[in-house]
Protein backbone atom coordinates (compact mmCIF):
# COMPACT_ATOMS: atom_id res chain seq x y z
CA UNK A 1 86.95 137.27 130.39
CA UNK A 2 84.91 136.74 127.26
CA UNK A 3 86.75 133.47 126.76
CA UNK A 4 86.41 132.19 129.86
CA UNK A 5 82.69 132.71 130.33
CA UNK A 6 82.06 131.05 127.14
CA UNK A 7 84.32 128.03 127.95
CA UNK A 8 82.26 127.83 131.54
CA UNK A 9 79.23 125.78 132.26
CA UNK A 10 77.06 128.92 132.28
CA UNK A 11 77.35 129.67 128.84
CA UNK A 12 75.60 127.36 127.75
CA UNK A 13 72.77 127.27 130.58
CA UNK A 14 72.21 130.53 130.42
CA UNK A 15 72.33 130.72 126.04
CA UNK A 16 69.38 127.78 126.58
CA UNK A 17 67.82 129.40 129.24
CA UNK A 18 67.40 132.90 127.44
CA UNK A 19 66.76 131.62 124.10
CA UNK A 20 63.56 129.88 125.32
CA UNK A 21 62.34 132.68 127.57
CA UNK A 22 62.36 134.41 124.18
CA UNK A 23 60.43 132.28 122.49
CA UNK A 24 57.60 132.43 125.42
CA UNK A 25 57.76 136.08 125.41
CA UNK A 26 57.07 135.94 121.55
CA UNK A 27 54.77 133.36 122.16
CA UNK A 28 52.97 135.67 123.81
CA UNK A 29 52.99 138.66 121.86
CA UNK A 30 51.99 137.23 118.42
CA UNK A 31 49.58 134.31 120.25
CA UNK A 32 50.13 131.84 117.02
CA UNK A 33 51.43 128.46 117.45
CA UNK A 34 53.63 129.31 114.52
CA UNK A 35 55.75 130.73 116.85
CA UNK A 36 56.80 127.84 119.23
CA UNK A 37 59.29 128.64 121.97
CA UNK A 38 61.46 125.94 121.72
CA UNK A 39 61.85 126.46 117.92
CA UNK A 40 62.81 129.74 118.61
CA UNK A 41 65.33 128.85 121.14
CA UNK A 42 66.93 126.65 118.29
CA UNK A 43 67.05 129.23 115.79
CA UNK A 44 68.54 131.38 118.01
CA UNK A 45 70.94 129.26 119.86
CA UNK A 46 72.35 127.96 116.63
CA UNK A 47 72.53 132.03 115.59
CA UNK A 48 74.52 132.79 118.49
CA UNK A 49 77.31 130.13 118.10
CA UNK A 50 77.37 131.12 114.23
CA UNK A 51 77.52 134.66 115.25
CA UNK A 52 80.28 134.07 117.31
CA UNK A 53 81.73 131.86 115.80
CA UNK A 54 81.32 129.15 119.33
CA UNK A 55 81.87 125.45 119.00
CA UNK A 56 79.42 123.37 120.24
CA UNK A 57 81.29 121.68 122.60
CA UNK A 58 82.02 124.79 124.55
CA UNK A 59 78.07 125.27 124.18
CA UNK A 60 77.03 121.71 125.46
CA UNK A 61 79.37 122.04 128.48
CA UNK A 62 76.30 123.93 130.47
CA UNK A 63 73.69 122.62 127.87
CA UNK A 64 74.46 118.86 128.52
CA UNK A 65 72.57 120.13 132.21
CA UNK A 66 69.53 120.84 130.75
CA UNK A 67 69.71 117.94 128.81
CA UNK A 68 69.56 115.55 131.46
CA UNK A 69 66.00 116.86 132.77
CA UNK A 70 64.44 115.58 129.78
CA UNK A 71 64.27 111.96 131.78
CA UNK A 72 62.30 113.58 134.75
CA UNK A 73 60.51 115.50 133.13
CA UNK A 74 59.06 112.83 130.91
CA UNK A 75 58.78 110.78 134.49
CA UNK A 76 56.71 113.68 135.40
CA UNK A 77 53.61 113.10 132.68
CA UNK A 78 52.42 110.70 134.89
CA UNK A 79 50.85 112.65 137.23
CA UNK A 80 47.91 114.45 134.78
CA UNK A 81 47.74 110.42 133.76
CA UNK A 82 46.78 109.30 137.29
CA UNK A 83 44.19 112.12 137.82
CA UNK A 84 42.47 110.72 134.83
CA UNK A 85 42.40 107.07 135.79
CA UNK A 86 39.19 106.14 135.80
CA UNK A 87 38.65 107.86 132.23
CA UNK A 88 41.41 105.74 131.23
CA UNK A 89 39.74 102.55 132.22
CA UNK A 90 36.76 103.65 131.06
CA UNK A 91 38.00 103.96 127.27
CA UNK A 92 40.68 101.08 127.41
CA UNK A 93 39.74 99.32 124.31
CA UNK A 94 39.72 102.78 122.70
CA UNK A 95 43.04 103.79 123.85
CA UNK A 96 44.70 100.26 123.13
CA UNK A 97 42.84 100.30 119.21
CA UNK A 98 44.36 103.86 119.00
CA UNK A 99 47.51 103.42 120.12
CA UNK A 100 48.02 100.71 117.56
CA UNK A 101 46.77 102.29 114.86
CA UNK A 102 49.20 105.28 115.45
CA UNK A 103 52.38 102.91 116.29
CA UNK A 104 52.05 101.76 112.57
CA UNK A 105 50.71 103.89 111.30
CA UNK A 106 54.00 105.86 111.83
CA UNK A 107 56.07 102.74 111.07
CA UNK A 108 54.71 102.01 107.86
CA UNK A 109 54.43 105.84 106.78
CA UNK A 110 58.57 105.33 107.30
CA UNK A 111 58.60 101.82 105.18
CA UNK A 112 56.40 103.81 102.47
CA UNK A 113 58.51 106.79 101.98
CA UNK A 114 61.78 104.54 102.17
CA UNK A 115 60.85 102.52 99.19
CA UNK A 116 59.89 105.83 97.52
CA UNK A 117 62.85 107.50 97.76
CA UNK A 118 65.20 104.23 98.15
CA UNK A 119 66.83 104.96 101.31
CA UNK A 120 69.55 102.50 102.98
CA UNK A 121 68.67 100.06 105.25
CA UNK A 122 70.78 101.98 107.66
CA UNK A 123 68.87 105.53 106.73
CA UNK A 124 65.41 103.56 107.24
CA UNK A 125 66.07 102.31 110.74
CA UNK A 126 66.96 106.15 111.71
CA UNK A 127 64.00 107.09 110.74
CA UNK A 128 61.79 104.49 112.92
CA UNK A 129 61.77 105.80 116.30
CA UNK A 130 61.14 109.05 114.37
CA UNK A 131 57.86 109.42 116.48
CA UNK A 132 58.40 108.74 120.03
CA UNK A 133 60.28 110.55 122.88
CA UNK A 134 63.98 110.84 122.47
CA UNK A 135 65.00 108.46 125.54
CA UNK A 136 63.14 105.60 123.93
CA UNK A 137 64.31 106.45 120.31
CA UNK A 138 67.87 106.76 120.80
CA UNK A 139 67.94 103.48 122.13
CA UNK A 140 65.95 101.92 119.35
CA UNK A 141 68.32 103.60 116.54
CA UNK A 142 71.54 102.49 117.94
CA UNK A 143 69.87 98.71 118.26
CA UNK A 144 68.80 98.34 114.68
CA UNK A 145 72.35 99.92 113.64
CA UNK A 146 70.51 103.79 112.52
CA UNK A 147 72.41 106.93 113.18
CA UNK A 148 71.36 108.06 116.61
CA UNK A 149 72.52 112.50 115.81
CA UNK A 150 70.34 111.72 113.06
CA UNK A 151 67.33 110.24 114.97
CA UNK A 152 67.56 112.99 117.84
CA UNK A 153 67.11 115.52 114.57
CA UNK A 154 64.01 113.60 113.29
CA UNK A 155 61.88 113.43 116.42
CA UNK A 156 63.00 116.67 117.35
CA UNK A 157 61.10 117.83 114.21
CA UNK A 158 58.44 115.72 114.16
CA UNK A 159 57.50 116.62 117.72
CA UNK A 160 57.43 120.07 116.68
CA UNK A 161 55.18 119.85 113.68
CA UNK A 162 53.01 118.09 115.99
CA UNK A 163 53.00 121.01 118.56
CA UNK A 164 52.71 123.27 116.08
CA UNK A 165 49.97 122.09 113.88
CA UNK A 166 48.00 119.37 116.14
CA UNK A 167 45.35 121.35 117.19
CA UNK A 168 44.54 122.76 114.22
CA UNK A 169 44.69 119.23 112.35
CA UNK A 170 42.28 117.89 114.68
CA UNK A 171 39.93 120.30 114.05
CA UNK A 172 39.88 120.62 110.43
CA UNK A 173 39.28 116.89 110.19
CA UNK A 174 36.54 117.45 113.05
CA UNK A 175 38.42 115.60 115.63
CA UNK A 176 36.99 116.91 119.36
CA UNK A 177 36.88 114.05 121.92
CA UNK A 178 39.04 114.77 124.19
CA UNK A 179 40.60 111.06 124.68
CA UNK A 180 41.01 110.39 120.95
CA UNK A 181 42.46 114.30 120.36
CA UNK A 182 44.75 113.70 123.32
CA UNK A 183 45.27 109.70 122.06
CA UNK A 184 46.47 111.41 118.54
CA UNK A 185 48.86 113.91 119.45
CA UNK A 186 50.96 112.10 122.00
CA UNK A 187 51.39 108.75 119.56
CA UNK A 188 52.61 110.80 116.60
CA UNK A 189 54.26 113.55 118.63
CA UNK A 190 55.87 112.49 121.79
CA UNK A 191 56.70 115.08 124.48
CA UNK A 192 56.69 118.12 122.70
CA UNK A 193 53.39 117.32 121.26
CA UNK A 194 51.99 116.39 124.79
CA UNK A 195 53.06 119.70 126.34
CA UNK A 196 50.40 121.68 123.49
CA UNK A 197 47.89 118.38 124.70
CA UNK A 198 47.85 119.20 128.09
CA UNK A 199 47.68 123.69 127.02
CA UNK A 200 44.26 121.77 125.30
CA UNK A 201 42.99 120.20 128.37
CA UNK A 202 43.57 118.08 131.50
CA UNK A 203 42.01 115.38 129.66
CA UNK A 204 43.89 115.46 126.50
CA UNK A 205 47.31 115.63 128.25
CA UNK A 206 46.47 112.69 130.24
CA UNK A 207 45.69 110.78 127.20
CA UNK A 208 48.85 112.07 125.34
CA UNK A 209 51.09 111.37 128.35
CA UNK A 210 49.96 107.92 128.22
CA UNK A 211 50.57 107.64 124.78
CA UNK A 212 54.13 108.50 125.47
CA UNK A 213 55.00 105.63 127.41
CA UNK A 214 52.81 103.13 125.38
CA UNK A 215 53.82 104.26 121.88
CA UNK A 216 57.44 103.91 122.78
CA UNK A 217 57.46 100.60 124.10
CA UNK A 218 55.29 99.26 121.16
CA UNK A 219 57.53 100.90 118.75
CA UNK A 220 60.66 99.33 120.20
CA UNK A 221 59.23 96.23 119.52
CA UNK A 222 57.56 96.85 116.21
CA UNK A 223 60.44 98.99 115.15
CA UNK A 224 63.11 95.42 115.32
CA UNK A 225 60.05 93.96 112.96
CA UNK A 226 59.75 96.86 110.74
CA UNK A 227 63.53 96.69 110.20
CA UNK A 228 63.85 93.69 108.81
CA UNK A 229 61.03 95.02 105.59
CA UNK A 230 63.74 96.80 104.24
């Protein structure tokens, strides 16, 4: 019974579905964004399977489900962006400066350390898309040759430093509009950054969510430049 149940498309729905509730609940109870629900849910998804010693393919065969939500749901950051479309138009040579100067800044953060620590050509164009949301970055790592399991790994954690530790970055270096806080967290931190923007404010989730589109298309095409630095 145990066998079958684990080998079913539940398993791993419901393993996803619990882990994550945990992490809110905890979320909750010690109010720090240390504790981030979603990391949780990865520490103790992977604990389970180790536990019980479960292969990951019997895991993904409910978890590939959840998986393909990630599409709408990005889809869905549109909507706080509309609301705040006059604000955007408002601030549009703002947002287009900003935008830039986080699109290489995170591409030439990744040429830096590269040289540093003399990384492959191949290991350096995994790294590029390391900022922006995982249906843009896959495709630009399997384009420039990267290692795509490698890339989902990267902005997986990068997005979750940024959820973890934007707000509290922006204030120590005394960042508080709302446009450039919002502007900041999405172009560095994708998705998982925008979902602590918009816990912020209607205004900074906006901005984020726009970032999110327009960080991802301008690092798909700076990313094919980039690659050809090292």
């Amino acid at each position: 019974m145990k066998d079958a149940f684990v080998n079913s498309i539940y398993f791993g729905i419901v393993l996803s579905l619990a882990a994550y509730a945990l992490g809110v609940w905890l979320k909750k109870k010690t109010k720090t964004d240390f504790v981030n629900p979603l990391l949780v849910a990865i520490i103790v998804t992977i604990g389970v399977l180790l536990l019980f010693d479960i292969d990951y393919a019997s895991f993904n065969e409910g978890g590939k489900y959840i998986s393909y939500l990630l599409t709408p749901a990005t889809v869905c950051l549109a909507i706080p962006m509309y609301k705040q479309l006059q604000l955007l138009k408002a601030y549009r040579k703002a947002v287009v400066f900003g935008l830039l100067a986080g699109v290489l800044a995170s591409l030439i953060s990744v040429l830096g350390l590269s040289v540093l620590f003399g990384l492959t050509h191949r290991q350096y164009v995994t790294l590029l898309p390391k900022s922006i949301t995982t249906a843009i970055g896959l495709g630009v790592s399997e384009e420039l040759g990267g290692l795509p399991a490698i890339t989902v790994a990267v902005i997986l954690i990068t997005g979750l430093l940024g959820n973890v530790t934007a707000q509290g970055f922006c204030r120590l270096v005394r960042i508080k509009d709302p446009v450039a806080v919002g502007l900041a967290i999405g172009t560095s931190s994708h998705a998982l950054g925008t979902a602590k923007a918009l816990e912020i404010g209607e205004v900074q989730g906006a901005m984020s969510s726009l970032a999110i589109v327009a960080a991802g298309l301008l690092t798909a095409v700076g990313a094919s430049m980039f690659a050809m630095l090292w």
